[in-house]
N, C-alpha and C. Protein backbone atom coordinates (compact mmCIF):
# COMPACT_ATOMS: atom_id res chain seq x y z
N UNK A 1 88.07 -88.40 29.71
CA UNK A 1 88.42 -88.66 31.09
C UNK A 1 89.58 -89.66 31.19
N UNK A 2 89.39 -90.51 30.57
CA UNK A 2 90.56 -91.81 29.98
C UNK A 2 92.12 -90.71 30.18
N UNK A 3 92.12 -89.74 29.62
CA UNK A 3 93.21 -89.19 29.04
C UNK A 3 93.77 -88.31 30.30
N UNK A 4 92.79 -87.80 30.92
CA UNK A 4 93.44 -87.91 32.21
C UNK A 4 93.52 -88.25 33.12
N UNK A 5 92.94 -89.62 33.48
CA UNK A 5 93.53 -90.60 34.56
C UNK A 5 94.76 -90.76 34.36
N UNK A 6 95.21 -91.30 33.21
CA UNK A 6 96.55 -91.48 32.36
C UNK A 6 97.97 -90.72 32.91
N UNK A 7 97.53 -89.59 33.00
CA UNK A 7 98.18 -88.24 32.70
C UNK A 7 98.75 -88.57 34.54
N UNK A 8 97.76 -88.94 34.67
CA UNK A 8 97.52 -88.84 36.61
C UNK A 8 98.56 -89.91 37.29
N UNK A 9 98.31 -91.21 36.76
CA UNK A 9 98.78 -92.42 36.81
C UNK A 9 100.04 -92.47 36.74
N UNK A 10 100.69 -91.96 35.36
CA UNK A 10 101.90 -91.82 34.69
C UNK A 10 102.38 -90.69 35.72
N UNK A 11 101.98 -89.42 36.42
CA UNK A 11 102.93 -88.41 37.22
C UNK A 11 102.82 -89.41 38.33
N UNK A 12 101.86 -90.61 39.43
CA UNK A 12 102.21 -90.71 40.65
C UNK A 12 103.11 -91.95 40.21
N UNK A 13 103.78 -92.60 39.20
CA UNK A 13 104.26 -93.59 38.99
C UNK A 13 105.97 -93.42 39.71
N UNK A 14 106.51 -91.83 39.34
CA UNK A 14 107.58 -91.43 39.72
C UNK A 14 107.61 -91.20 41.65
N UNK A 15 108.82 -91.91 41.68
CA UNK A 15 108.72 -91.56 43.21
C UNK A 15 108.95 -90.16 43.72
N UNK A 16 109.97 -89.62 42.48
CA UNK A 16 110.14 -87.87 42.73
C UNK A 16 109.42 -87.25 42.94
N UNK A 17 108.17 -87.28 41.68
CA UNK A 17 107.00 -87.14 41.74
C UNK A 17 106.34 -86.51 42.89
N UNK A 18 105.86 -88.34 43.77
CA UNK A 18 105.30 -88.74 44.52
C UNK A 18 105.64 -87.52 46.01
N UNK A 19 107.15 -87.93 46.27
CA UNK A 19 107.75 -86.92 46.88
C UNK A 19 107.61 -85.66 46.67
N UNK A 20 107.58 -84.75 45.95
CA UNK A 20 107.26 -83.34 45.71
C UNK A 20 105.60 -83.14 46.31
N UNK A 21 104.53 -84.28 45.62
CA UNK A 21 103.37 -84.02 46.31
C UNK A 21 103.43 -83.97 47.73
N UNK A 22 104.22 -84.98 48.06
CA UNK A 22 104.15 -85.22 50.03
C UNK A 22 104.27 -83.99 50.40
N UNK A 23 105.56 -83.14 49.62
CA UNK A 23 106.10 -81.60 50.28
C UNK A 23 104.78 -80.77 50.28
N UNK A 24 104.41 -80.77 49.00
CA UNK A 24 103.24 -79.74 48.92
C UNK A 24 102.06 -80.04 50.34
N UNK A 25 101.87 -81.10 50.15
CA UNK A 25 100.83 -81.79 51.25
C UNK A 25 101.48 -81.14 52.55
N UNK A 26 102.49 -81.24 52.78
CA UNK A 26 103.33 -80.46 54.55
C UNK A 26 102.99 -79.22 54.26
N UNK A 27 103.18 -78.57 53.24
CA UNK A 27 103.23 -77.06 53.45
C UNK A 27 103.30 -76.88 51.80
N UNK A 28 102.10 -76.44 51.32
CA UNK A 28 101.48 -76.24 50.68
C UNK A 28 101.80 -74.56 50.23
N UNK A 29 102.16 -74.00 48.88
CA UNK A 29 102.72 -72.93 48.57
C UNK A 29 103.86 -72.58 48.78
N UNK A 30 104.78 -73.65 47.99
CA UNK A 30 105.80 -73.49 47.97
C UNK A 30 106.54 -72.87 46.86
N UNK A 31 107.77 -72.40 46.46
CA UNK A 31 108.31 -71.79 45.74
C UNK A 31 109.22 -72.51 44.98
N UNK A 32 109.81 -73.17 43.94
CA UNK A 32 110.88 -73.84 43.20
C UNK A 32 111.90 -74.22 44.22
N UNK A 33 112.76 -72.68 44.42
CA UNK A 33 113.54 -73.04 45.86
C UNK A 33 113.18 -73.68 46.55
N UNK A 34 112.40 -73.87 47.06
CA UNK A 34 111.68 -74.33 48.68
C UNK A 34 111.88 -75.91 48.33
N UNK A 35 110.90 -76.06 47.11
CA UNK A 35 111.05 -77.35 46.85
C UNK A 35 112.09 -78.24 46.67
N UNK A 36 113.24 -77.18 46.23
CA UNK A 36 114.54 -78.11 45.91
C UNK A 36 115.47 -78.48 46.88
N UNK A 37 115.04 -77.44 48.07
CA UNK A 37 115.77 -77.71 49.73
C UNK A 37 115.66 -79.47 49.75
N UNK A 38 117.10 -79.77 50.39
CA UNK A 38 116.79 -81.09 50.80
C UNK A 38 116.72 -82.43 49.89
N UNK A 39 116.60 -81.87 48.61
CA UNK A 39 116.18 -82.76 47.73
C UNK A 39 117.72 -83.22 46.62
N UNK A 40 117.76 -84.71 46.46
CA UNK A 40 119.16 -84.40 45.44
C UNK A 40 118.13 -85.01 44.26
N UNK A 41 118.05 -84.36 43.68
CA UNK A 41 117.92 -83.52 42.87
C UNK A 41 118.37 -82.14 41.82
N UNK A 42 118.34 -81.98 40.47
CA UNK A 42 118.83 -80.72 40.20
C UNK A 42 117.78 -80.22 40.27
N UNK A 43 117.92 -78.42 40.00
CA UNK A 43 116.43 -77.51 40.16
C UNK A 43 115.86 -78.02 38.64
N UNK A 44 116.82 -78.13 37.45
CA UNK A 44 116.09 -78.57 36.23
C UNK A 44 114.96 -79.87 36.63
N UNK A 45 115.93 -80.35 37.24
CA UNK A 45 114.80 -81.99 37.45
C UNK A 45 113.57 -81.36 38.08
N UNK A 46 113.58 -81.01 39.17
CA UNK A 46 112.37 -80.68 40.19
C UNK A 46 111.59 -79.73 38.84
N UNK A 47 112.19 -78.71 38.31
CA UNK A 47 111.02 -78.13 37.27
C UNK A 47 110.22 -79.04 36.46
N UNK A 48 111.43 -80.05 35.96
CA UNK A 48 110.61 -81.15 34.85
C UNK A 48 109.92 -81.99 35.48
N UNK A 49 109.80 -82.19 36.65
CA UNK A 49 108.68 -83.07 37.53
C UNK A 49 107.56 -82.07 37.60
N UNK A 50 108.04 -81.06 38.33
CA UNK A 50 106.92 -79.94 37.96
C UNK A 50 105.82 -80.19 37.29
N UNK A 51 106.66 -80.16 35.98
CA UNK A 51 105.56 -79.61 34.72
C UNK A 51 104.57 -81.21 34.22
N UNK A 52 105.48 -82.39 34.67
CA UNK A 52 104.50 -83.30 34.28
C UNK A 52 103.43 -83.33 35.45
N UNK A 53 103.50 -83.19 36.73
CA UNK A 53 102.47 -82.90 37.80
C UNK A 53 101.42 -81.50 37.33
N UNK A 54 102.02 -80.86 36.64
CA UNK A 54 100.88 -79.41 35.99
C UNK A 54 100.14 -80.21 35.51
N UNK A 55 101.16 -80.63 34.32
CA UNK A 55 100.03 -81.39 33.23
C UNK A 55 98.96 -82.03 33.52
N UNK A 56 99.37 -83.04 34.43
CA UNK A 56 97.97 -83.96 35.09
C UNK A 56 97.31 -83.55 36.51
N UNK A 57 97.22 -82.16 36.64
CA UNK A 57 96.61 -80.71 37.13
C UNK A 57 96.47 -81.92 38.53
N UNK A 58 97.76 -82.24 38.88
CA UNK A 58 97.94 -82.31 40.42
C UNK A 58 98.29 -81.05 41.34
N UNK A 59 99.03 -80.31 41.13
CA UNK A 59 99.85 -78.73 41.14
C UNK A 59 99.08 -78.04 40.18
N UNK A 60 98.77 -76.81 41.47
CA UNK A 60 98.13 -75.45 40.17
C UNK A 60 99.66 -74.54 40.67
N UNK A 61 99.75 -73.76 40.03
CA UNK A 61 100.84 -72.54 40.30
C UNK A 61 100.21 -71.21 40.45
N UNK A 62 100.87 -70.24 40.70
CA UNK A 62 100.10 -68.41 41.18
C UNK A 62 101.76 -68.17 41.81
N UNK A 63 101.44 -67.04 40.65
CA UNK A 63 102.34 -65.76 40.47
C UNK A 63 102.30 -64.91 41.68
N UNK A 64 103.33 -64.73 42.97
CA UNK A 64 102.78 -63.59 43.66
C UNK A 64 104.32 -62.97 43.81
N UNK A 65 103.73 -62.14 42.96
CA UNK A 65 104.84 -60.48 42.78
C UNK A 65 105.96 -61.72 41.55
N UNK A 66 106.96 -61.70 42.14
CA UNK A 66 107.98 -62.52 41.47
C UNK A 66 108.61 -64.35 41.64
N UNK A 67 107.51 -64.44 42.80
CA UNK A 67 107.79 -65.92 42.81
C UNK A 67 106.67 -66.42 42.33
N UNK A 68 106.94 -67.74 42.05
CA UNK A 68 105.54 -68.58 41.31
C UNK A 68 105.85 -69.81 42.52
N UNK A 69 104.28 -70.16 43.40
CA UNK A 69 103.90 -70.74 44.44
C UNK A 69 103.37 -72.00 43.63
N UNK A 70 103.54 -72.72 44.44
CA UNK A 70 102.99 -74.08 43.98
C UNK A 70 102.37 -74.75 44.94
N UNK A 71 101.15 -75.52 44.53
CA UNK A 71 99.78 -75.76 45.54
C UNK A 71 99.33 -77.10 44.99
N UNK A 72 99.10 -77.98 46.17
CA UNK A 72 98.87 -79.64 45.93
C UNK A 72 97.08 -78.97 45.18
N UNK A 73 97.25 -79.91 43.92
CA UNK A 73 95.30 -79.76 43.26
C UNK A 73 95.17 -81.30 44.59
N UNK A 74 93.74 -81.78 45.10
CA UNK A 74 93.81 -82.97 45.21
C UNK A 74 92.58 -83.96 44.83
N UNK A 75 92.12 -82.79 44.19
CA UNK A 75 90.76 -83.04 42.95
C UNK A 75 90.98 -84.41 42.47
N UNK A 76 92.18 -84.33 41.19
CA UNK A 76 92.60 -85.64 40.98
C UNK A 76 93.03 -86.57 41.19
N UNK A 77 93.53 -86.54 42.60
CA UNK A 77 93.95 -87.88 43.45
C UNK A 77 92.29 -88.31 43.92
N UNK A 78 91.57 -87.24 44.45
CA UNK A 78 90.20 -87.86 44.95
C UNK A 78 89.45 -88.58 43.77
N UNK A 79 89.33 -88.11 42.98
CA UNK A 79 88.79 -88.67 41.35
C UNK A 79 89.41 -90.17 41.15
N UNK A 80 90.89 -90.22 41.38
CA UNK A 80 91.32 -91.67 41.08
C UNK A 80 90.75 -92.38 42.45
N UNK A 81 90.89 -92.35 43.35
CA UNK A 81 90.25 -92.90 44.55
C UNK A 81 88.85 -93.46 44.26
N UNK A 82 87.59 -92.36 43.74
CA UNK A 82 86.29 -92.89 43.80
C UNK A 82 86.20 -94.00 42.62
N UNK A 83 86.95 -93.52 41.67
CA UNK A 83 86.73 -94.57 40.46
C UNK A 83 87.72 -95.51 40.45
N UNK A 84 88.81 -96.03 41.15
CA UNK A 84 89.58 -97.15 41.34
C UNK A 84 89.83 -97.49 41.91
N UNK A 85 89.48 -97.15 43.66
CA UNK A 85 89.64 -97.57 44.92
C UNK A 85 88.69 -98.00 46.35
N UNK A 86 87.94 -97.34 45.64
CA UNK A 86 86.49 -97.29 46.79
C UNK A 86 85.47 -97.92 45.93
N UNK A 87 85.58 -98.59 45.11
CA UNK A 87 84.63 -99.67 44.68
C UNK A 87 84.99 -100.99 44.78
N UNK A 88 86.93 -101.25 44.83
CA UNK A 88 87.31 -102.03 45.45
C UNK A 88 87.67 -102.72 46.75
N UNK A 89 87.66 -101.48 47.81
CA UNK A 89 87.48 -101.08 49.41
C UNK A 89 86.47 -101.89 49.56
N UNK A 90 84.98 -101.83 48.91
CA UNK A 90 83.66 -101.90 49.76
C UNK A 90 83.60 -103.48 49.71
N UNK A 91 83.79 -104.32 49.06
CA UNK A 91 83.79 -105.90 49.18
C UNK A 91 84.77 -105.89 50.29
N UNK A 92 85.68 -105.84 50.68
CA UNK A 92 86.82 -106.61 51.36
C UNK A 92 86.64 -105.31 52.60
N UNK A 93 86.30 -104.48 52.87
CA UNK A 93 85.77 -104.32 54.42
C UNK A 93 84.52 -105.28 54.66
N UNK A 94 83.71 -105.35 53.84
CA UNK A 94 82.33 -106.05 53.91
C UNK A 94 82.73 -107.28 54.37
N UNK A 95 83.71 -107.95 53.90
CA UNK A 95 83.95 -109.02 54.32
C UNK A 95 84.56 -109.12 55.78
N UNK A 96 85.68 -108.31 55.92
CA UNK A 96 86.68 -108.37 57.45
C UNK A 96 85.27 -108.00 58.27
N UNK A 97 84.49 -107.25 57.96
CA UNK A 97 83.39 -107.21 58.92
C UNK A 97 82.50 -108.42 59.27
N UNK A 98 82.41 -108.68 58.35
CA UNK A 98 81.92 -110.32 58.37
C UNK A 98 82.31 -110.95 59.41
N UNK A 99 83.56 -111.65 58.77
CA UNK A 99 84.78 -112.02 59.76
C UNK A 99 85.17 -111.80 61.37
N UNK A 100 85.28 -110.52 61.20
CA UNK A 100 85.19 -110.00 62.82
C UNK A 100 84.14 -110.46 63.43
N UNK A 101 82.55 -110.70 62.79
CA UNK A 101 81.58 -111.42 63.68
C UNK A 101 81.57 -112.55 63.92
N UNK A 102 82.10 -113.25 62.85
CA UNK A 102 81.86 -114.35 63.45
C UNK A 102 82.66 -115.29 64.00
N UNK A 103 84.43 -114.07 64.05
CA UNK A 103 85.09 -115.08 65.29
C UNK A 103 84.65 -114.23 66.20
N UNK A 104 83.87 -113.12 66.71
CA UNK A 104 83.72 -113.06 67.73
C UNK A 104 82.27 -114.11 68.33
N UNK A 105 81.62 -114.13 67.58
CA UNK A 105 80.64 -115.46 68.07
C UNK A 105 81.59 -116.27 68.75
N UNK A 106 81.96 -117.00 67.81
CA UNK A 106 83.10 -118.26 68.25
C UNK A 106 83.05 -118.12 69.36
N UNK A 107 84.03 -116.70 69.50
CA UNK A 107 84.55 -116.68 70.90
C UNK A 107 83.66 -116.69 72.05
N UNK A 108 82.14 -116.27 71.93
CA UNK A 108 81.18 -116.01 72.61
C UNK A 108 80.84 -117.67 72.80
N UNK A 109 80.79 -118.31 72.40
CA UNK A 109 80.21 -119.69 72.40
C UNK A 109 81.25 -120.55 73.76
């Protein structure tokens, strides 16, 4: 599992990256082209971002007829979330909740 958090970590580190997921996230099944609209970027680059986002099975791909579609996975963003984010979330809402009571006492007093 180690080996692919890693994998995960290392693809959202790039902002290109990062950016290509956002696209998928708008509109989801996109095509190489599609993706490279807008983007400066070369199409080589956007492929080689591609393939490190395959790798750490953020993006699945599907063949239909002659284009190959590309589709946000978000399996592994949720996976990094439960195990590195939402165990750190639950103290520090616990607390602002806290907080919120008891300046609102205050204020009640």
């Amino acid at each position: 599992m180690k080996d692919v958090n890693d994998k995960v970590f290392r693809a959202l580190a790039d902002s290109s990256r990062r950016r290509l997921l956002d696209r998928l996230y708008a509109n989801n099944g996109q095509t190489l082209s599609q993706l490279c609209e807008d983007l400066d970027m070369t199409r080589q680059a956007v492929t080689q971002h591609l393939g490190v986002l395959e790798a750490a099975n953020l993006i699945a791909t599907q063949w239909r007829g002659r284009e190959k579609l590309h589709y946000l996975n978000p399996v592994p963003l949720q996976e990094i979330y439960e195990r590195w984010i939402r165990k750190f979330e639950r103290p520090q809402l616990s607390a602002l909740h806290k907080l919120k009571h008891r300046l609102e006492d205050d204020n009640d007093d």
